[in-house]
N, C-alpha and C. Protein backbone atom coordinates (compact mmCIF):
# COMPACT_ATOMS: atom_id res chain seq x y z
N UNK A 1 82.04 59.63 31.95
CA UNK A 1 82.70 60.64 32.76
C UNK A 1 83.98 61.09 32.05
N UNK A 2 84.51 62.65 31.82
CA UNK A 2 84.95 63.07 31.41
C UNK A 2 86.79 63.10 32.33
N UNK A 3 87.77 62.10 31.58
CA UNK A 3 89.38 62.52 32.13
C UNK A 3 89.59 63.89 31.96
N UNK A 4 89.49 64.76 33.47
CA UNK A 4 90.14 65.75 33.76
C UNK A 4 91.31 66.22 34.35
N UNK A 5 92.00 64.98 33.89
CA UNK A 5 93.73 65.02 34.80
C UNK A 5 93.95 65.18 33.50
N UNK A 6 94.85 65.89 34.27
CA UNK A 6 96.67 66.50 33.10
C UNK A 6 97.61 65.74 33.02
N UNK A 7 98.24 65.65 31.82
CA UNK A 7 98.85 64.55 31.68
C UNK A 7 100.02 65.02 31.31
N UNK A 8 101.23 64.75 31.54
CA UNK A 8 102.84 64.98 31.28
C UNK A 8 103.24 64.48 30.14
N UNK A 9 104.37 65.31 29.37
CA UNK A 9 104.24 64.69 28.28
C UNK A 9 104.48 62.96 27.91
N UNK A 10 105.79 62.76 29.23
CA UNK A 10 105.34 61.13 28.87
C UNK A 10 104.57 59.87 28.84
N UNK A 11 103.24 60.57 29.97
CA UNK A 11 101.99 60.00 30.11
C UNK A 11 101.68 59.92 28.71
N UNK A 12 101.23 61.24 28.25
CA UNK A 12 100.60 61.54 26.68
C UNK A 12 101.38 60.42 25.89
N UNK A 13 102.59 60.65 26.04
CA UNK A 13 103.34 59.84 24.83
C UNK A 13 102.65 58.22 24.97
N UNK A 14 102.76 57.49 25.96
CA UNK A 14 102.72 56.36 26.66
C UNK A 14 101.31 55.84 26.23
N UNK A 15 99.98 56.96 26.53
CA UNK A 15 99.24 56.76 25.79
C UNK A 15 98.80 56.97 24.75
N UNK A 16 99.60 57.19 23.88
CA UNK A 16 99.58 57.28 22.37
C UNK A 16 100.62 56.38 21.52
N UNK A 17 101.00 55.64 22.72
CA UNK A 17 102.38 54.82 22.07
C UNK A 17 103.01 55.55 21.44
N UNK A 18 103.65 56.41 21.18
CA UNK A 18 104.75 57.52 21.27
C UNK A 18 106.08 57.13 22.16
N UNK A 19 106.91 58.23 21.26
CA UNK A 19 107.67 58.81 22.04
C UNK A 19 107.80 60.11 22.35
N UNK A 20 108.16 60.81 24.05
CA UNK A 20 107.95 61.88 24.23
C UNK A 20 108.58 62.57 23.43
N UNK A 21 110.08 62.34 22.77
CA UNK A 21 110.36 63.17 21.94
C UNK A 21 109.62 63.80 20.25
N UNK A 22 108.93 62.42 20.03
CA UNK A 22 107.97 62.60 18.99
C UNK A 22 107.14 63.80 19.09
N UNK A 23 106.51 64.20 20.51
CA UNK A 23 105.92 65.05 21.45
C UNK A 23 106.14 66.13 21.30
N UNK A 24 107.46 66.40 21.77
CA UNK A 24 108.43 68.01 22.06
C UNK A 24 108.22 68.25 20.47
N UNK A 25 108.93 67.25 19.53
CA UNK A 25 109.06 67.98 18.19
C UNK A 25 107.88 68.55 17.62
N UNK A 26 106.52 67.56 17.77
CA UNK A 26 105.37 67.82 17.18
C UNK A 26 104.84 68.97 17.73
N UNK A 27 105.13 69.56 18.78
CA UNK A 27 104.57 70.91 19.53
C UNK A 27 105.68 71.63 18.86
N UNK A 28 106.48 71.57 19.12
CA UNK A 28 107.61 73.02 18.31
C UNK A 28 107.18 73.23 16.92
N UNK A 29 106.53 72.10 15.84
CA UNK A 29 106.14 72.33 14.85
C UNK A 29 104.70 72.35 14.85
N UNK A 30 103.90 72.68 15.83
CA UNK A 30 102.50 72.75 15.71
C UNK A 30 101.74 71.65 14.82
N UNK A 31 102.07 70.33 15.23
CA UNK A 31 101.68 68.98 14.33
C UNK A 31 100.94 68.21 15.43
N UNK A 32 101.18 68.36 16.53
CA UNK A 32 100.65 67.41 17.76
C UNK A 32 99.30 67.88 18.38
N UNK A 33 99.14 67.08 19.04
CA UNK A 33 97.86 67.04 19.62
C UNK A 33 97.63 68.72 20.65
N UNK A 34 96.53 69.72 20.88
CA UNK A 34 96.73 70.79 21.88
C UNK A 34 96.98 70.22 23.27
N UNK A 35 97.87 71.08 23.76
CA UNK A 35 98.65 71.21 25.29
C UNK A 35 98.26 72.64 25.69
N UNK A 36 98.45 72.34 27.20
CA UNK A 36 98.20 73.35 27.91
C UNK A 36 99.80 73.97 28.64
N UNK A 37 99.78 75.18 28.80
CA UNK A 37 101.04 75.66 29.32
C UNK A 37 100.64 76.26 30.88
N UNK A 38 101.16 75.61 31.46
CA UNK A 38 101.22 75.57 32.89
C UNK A 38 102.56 77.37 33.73
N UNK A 39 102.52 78.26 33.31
CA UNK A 39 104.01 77.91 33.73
C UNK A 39 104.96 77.80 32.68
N UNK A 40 106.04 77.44 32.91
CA UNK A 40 107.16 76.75 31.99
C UNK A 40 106.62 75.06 31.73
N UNK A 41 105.58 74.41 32.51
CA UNK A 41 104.97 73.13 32.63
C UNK A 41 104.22 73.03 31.54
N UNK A 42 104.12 72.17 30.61
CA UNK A 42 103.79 71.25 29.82
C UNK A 42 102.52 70.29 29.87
N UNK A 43 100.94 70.15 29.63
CA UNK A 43 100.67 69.25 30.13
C UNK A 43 99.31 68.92 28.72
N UNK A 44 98.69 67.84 28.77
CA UNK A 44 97.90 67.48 28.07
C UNK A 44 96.32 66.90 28.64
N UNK A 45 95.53 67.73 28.11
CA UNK A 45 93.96 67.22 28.51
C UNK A 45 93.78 65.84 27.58
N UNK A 46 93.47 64.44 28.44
CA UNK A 46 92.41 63.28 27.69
C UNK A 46 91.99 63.76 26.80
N UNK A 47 90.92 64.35 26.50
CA UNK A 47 90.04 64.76 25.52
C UNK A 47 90.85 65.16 24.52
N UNK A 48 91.46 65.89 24.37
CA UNK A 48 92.55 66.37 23.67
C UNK A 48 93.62 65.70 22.43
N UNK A 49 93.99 64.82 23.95
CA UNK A 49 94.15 63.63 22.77
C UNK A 49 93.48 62.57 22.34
N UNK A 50 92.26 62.40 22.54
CA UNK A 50 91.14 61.87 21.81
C UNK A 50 90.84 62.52 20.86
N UNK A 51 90.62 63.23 20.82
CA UNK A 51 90.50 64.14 19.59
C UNK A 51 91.00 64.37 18.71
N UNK A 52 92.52 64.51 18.89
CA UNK A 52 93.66 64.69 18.59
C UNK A 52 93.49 63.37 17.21
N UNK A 53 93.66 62.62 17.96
CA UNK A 53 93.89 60.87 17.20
C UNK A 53 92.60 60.59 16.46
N UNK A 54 91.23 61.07 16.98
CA UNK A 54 89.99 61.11 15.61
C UNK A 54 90.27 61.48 14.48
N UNK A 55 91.00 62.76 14.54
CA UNK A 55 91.37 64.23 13.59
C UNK A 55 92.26 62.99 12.89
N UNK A 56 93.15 62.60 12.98
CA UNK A 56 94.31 61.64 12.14
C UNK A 56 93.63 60.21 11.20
N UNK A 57 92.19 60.30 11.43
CA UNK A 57 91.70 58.93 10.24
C UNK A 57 91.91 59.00 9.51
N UNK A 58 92.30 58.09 8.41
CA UNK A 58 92.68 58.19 7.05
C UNK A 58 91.78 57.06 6.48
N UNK A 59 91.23 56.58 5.00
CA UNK A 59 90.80 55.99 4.17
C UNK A 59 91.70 55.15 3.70
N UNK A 60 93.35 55.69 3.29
CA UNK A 60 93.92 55.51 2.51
C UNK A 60 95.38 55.67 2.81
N UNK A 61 96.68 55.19 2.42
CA UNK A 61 97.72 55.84 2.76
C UNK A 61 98.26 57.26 1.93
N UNK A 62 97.53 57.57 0.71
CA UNK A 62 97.52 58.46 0.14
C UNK A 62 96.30 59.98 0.52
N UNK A 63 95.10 59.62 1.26
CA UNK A 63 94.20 60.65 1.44
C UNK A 63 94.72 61.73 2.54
N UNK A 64 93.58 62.77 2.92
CA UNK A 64 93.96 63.47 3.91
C UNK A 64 93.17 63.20 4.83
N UNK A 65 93.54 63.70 6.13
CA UNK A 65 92.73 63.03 7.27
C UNK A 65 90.98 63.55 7.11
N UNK A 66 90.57 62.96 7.69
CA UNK A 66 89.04 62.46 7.49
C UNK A 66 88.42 63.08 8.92
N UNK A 67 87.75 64.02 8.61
CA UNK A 67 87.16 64.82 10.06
C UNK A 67 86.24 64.21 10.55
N UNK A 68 86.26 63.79 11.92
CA UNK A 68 85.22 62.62 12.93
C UNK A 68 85.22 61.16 12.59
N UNK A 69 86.30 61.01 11.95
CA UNK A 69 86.37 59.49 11.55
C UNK A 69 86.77 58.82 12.66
């Protein structure tokens, strides 16, 4: 079954072991996981950041990330 709750950014952070500020910066620089804009509201789909964190496998500390790893 598919998480269809929205998640705030410090949920997101919390489950990504993050910090929300890690969060704010990585969205102002288009580096983070996709968010949804509510509004002036902020929020993040599960899936999203599942995805998000697949997209980031690496082999190596030198390679580039590894698509569906």
């Amino acid at each position: 079954m598919t998480d269809t709750r929205l998640h705030t950014t410090p949920q997101a952070a919390a489950y990504l072991g993050l910090s929300p500020n890690t969060l704010n910066r990585w969205r102002y620089t288009g580096d983070g996981p996709r968010f949804v804009k509510l509004g002036r509201a902020v929020r993040y789909r599960r899936e999203d950041l599942d995805e998000w964190v697949a997209s980031c496998g690496r082999t190596s500390t030198s390679s580039s990330a590894v698509m569906g790893a």
